[in-house]
C-alpha atoms as a PDB file:
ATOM      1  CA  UNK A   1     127.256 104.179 107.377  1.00  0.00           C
ATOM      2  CA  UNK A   2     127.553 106.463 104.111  1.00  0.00           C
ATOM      3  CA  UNK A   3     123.919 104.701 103.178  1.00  0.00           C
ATOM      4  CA  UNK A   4     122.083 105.414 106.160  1.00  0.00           C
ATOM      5  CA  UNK A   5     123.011 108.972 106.252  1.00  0.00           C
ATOM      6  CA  UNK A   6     122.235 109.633 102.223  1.00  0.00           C
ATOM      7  CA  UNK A   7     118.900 107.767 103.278  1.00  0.00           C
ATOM      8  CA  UNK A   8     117.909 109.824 106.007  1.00  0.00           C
ATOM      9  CA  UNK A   9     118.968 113.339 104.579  1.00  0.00           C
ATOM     10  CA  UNK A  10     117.072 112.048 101.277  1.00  0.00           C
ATOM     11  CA  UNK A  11     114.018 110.811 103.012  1.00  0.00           C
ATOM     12  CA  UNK A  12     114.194 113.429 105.292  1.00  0.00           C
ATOM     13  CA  UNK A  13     113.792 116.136 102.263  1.00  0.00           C
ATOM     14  CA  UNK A  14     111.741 113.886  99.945  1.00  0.00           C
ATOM     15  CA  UNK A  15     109.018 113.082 102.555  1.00  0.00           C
ATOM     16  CA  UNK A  16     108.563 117.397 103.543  1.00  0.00           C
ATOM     17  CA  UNK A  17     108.142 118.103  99.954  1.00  0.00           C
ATOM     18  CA  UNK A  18     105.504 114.721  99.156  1.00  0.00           C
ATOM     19  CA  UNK A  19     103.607 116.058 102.358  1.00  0.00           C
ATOM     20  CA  UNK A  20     103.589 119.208 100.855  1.00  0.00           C
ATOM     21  CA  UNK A  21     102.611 118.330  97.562  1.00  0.00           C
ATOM     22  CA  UNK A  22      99.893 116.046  98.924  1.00  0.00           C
ATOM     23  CA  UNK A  23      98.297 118.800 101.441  1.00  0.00           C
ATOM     24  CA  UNK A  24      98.609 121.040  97.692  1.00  0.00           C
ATOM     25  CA  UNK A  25      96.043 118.312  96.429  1.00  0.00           C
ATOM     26  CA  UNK A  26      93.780 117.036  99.365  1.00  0.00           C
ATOM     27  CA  UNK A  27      93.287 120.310  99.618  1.00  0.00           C
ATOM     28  CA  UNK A  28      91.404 120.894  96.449  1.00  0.00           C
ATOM     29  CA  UNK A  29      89.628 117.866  97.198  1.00  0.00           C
ATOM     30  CA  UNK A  30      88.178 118.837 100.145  1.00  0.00           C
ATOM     31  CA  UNK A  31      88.018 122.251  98.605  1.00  0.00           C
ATOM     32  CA  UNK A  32      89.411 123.869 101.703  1.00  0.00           C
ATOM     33  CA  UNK A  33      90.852 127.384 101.768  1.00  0.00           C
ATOM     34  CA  UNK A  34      94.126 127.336 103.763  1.00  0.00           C
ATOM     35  CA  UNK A  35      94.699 130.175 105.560  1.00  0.00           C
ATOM     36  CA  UNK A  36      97.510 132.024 104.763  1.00  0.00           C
ATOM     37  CA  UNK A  37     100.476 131.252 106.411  1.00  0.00           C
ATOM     38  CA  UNK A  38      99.908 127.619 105.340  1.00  0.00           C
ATOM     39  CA  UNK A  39      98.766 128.480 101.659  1.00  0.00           C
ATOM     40  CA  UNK A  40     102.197 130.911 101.195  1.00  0.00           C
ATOM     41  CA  UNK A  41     104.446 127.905 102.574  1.00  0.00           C
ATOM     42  CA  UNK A  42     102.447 125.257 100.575  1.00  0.00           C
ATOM     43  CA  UNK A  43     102.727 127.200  97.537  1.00  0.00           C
ATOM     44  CA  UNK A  44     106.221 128.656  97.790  1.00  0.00           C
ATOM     45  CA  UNK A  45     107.243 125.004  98.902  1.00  0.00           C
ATOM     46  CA  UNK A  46     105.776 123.046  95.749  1.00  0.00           C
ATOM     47  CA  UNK A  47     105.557 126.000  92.788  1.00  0.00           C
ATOM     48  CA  UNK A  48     108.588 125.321  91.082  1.00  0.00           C
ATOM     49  CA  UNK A  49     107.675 121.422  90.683  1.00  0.00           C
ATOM     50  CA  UNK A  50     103.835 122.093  90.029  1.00  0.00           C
ATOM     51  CA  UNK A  51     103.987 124.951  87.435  1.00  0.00           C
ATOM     52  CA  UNK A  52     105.849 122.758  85.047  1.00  0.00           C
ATOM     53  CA  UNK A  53     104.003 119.735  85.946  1.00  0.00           C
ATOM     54  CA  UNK A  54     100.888 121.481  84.733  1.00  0.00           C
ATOM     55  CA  UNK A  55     102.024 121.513  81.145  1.00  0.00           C
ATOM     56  CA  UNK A  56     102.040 117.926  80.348  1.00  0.00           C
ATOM     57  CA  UNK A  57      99.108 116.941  83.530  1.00  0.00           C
ATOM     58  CA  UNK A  58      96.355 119.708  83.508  1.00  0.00           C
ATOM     59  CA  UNK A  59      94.155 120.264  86.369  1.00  0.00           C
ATOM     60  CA  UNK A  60      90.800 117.571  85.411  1.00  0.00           C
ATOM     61  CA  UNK A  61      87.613 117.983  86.935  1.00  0.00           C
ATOM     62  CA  UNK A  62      88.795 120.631  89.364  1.00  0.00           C
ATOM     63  CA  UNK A  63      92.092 118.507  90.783  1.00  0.00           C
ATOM     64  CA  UNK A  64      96.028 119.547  91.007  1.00  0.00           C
ATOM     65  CA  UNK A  65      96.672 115.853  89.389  1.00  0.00           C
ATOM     66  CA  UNK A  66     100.143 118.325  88.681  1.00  0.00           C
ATOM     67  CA  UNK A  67     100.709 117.981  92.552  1.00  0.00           C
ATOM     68  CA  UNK A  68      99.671 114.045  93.319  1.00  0.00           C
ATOM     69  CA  UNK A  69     102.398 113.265  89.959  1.00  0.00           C
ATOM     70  CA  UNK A  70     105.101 115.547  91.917  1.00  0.00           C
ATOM     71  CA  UNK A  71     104.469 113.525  94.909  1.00  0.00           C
ATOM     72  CA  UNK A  72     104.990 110.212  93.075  1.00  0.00           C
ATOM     73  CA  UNK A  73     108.261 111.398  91.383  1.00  0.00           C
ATOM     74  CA  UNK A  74     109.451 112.350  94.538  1.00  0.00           C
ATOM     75  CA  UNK A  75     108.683 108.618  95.767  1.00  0.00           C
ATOM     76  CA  UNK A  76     110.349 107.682  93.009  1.00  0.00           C
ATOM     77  CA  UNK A  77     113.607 110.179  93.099  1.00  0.00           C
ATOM     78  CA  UNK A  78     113.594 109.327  96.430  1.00  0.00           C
ATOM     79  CA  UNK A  79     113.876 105.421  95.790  1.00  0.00           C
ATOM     80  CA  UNK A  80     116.197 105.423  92.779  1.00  0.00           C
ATOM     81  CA  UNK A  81     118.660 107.519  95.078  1.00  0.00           C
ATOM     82  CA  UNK A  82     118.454 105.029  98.356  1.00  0.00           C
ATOM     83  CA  UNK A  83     117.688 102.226  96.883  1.00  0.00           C
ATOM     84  CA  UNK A  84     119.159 102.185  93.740  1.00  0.00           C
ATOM     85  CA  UNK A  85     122.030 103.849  94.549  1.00  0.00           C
ATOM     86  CA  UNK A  86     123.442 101.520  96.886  1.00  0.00           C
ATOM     87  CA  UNK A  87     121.617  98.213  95.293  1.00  0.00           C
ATOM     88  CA  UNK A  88     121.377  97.325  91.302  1.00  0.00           C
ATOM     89  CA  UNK A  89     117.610  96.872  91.341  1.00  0.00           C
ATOM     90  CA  UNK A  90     115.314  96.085  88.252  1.00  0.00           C
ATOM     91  CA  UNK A  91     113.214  98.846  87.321  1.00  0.00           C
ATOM     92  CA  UNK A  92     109.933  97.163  87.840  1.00  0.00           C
ATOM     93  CA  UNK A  93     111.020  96.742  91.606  1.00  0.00           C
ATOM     94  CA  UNK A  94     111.845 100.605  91.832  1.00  0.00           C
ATOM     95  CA  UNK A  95     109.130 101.198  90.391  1.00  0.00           C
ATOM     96  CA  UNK A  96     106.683  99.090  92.931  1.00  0.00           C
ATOM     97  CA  UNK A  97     108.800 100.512  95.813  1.00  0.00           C
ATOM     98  CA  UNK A  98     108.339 104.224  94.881  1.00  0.00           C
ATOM     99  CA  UNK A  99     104.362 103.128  94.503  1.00  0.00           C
ATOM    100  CA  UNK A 100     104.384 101.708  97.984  1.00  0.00           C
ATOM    101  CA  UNK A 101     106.562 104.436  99.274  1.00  0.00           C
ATOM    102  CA  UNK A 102     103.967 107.247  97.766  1.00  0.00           C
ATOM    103  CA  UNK A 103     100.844 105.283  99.438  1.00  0.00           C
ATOM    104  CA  UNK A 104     102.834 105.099 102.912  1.00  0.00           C
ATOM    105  CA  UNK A 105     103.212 109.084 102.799  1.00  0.00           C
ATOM    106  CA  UNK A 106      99.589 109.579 102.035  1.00  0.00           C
ATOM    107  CA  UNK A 107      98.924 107.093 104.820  1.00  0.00           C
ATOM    108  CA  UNK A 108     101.066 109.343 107.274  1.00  0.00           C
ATOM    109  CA  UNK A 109      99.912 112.402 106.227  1.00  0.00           C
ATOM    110  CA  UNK A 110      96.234 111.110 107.107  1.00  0.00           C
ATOM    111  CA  UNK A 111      97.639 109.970 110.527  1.00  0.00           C
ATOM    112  CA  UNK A 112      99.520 113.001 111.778  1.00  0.00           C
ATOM    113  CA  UNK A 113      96.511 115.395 110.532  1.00  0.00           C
ATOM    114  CA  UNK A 114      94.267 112.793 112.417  1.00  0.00           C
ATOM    115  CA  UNK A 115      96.825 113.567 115.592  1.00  0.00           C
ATOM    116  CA  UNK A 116      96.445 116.758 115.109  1.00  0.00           C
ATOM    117  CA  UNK A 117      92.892 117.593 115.141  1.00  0.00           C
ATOM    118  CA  UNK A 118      92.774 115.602 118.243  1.00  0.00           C
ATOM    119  CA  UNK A 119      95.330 117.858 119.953  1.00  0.00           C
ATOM    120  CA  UNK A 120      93.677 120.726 119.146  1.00  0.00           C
ATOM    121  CA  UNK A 121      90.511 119.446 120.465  1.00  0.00           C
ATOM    122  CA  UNK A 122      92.007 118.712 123.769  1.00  0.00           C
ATOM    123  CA  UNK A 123      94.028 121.973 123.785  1.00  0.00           C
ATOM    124  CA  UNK A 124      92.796 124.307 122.335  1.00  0.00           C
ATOM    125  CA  UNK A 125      89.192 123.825 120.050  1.00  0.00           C
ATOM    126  CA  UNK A 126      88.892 127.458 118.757  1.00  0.00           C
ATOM    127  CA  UNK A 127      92.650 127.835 117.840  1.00  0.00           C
ATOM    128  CA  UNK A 128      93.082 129.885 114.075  1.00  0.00           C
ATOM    129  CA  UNK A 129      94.113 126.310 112.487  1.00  0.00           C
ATOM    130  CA  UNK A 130      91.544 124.381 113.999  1.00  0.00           C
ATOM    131  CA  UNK A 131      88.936 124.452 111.094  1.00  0.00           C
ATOM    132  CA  UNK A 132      91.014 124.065 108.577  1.00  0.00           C
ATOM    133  CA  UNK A 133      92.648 120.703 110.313  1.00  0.00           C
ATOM    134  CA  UNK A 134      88.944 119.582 111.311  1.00  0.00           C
ATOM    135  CA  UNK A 135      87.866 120.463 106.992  1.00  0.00           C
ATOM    136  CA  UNK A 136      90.957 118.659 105.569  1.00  0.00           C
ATOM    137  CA  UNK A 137      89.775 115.171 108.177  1.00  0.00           C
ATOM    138  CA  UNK A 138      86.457 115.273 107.960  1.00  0.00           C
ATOM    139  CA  UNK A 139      86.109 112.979 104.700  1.00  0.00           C
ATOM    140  CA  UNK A 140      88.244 110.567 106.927  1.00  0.00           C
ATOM    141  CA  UNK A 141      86.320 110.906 109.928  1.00  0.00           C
ATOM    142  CA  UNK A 142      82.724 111.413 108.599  1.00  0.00           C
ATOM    143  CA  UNK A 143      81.862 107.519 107.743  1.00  0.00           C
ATOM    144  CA  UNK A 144      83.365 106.359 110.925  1.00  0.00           C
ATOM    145  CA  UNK A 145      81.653 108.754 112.815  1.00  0.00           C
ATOM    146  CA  UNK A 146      77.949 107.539 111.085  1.00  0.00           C
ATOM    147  CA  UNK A 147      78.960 104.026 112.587  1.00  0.00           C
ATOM    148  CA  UNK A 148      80.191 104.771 116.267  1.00  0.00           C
ATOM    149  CA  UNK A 149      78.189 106.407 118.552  1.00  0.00           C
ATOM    150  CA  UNK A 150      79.865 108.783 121.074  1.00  0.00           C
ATOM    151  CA  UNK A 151      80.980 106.795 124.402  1.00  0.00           C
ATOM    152  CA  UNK A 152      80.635 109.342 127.154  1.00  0.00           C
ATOM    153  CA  UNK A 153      80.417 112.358 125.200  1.00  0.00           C
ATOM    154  CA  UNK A 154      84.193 111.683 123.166  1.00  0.00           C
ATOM    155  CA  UNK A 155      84.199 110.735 119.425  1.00  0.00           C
ATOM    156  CA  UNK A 156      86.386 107.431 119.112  1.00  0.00           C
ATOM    157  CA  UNK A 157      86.173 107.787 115.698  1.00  0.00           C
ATOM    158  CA  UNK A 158      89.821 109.514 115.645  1.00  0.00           C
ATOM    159  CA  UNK A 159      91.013 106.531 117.393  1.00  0.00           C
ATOM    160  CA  UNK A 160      89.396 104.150 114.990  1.00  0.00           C
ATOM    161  CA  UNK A 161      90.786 105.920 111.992  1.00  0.00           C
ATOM    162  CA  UNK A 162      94.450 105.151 113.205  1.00  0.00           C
ATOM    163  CA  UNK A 163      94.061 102.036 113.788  1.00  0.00           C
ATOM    164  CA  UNK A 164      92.886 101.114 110.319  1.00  0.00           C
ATOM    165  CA  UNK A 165      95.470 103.735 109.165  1.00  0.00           C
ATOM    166  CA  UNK A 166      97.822 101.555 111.069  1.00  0.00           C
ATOM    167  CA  UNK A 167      96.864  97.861 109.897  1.00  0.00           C
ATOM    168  CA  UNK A 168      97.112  99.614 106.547  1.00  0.00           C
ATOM    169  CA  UNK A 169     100.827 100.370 106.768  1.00  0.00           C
ATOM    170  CA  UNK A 170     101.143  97.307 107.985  1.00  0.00           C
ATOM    171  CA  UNK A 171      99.981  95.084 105.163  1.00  0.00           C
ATOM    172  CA  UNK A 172     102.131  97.314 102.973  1.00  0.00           C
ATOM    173  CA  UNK A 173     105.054  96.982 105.029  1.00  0.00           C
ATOM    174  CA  UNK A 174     104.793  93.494 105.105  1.00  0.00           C
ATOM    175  CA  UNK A 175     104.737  93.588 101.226  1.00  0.00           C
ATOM    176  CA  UNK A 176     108.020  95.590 101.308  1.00  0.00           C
ATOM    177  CA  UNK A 177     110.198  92.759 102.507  1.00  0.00           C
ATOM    178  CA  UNK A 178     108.681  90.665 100.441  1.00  0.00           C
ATOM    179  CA  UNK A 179     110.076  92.142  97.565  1.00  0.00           C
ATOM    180  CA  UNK A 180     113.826  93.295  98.503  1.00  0.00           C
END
């Protein structure tokens, strides 16, 4: 009882901040402005854990690396407490967990920004956030979108992109149990 609750409160606050920290970085990938309501909460969400982080992992060829390494010590903080906590696990093994933990949360994030865009295209096309959701999936959606044609006037390519986002969590899931 006491392990599922620490679990969900710590996943809970550990996966906000990781989406947070990754949005911080696919950001400057896709070198999207956000507007401002999302840049103030991104930034007043991740500052104290990037500043410091920038000291010993500058920004390289125009990347918050600072940002992707807070989102895999999160992972990892977020494993040692659950995991090890409750379990005596070897170190390699937390450290493979938080690993497949951080690549589930970028795998997520792509999904419910892939959800997103799509419910703003039904609802509401022209809404203030719509650009910026459409910018930051694009590089998903762009090599899919080369390969399908439209079917009827509607780009399946959204569809396509969560399935394969899917099988993806899959085959790490199923590498999870494997190793517990």
């Amino acid at each position: 009882m006491l392990q599922s609750i620490v679990t969900l409160i710590v996943d809970t606050v550990a996966g906000l901040l990781a989406v947070v920290l990754l949005l911080r970085f696919w950001m400057q990938v896709v070198r999207v402005r956000p507007p401002m309501s999302v840049a103030h909460f991104t930034f007043q969400l991740s500052d104290w854990m990037v500043k410091p982080l920038r000291r010993v992992v500058p920004g390289v060829g125009g990347y918050d690396w600072a940002s992707l390494l807070g989102a895999l010590l999160v992972a990892l903080l977020s494993v040692v407490v659950t995991a090890g906590l409750f379990f005596s696990l070897p170190v390699q093994l937390i450290l493979l967990l938080a690993l497949l933990r951080f690549i589930q949360w970028i795998f997520y994030g792509f999904m419910g920004l892939i959800i997103v865009e799509v419910i703003f295209s039904w609802i509401n096309p022209h809404a203030p956030l719509a650009p910026f959701i459409d910018a930051l999936t694009e590089p998903l959606l762009r090599p899919l979108r080369r390969v399908l044609p439209l079917i009827g006037n509607i780009d399946l390519s959204p569809l396509v992109a969560l399935v394969l986002l899917q099988i993806a969590l899959r085959v790490i899931s199923g590498i999870l149990p494997g190793l517990a």
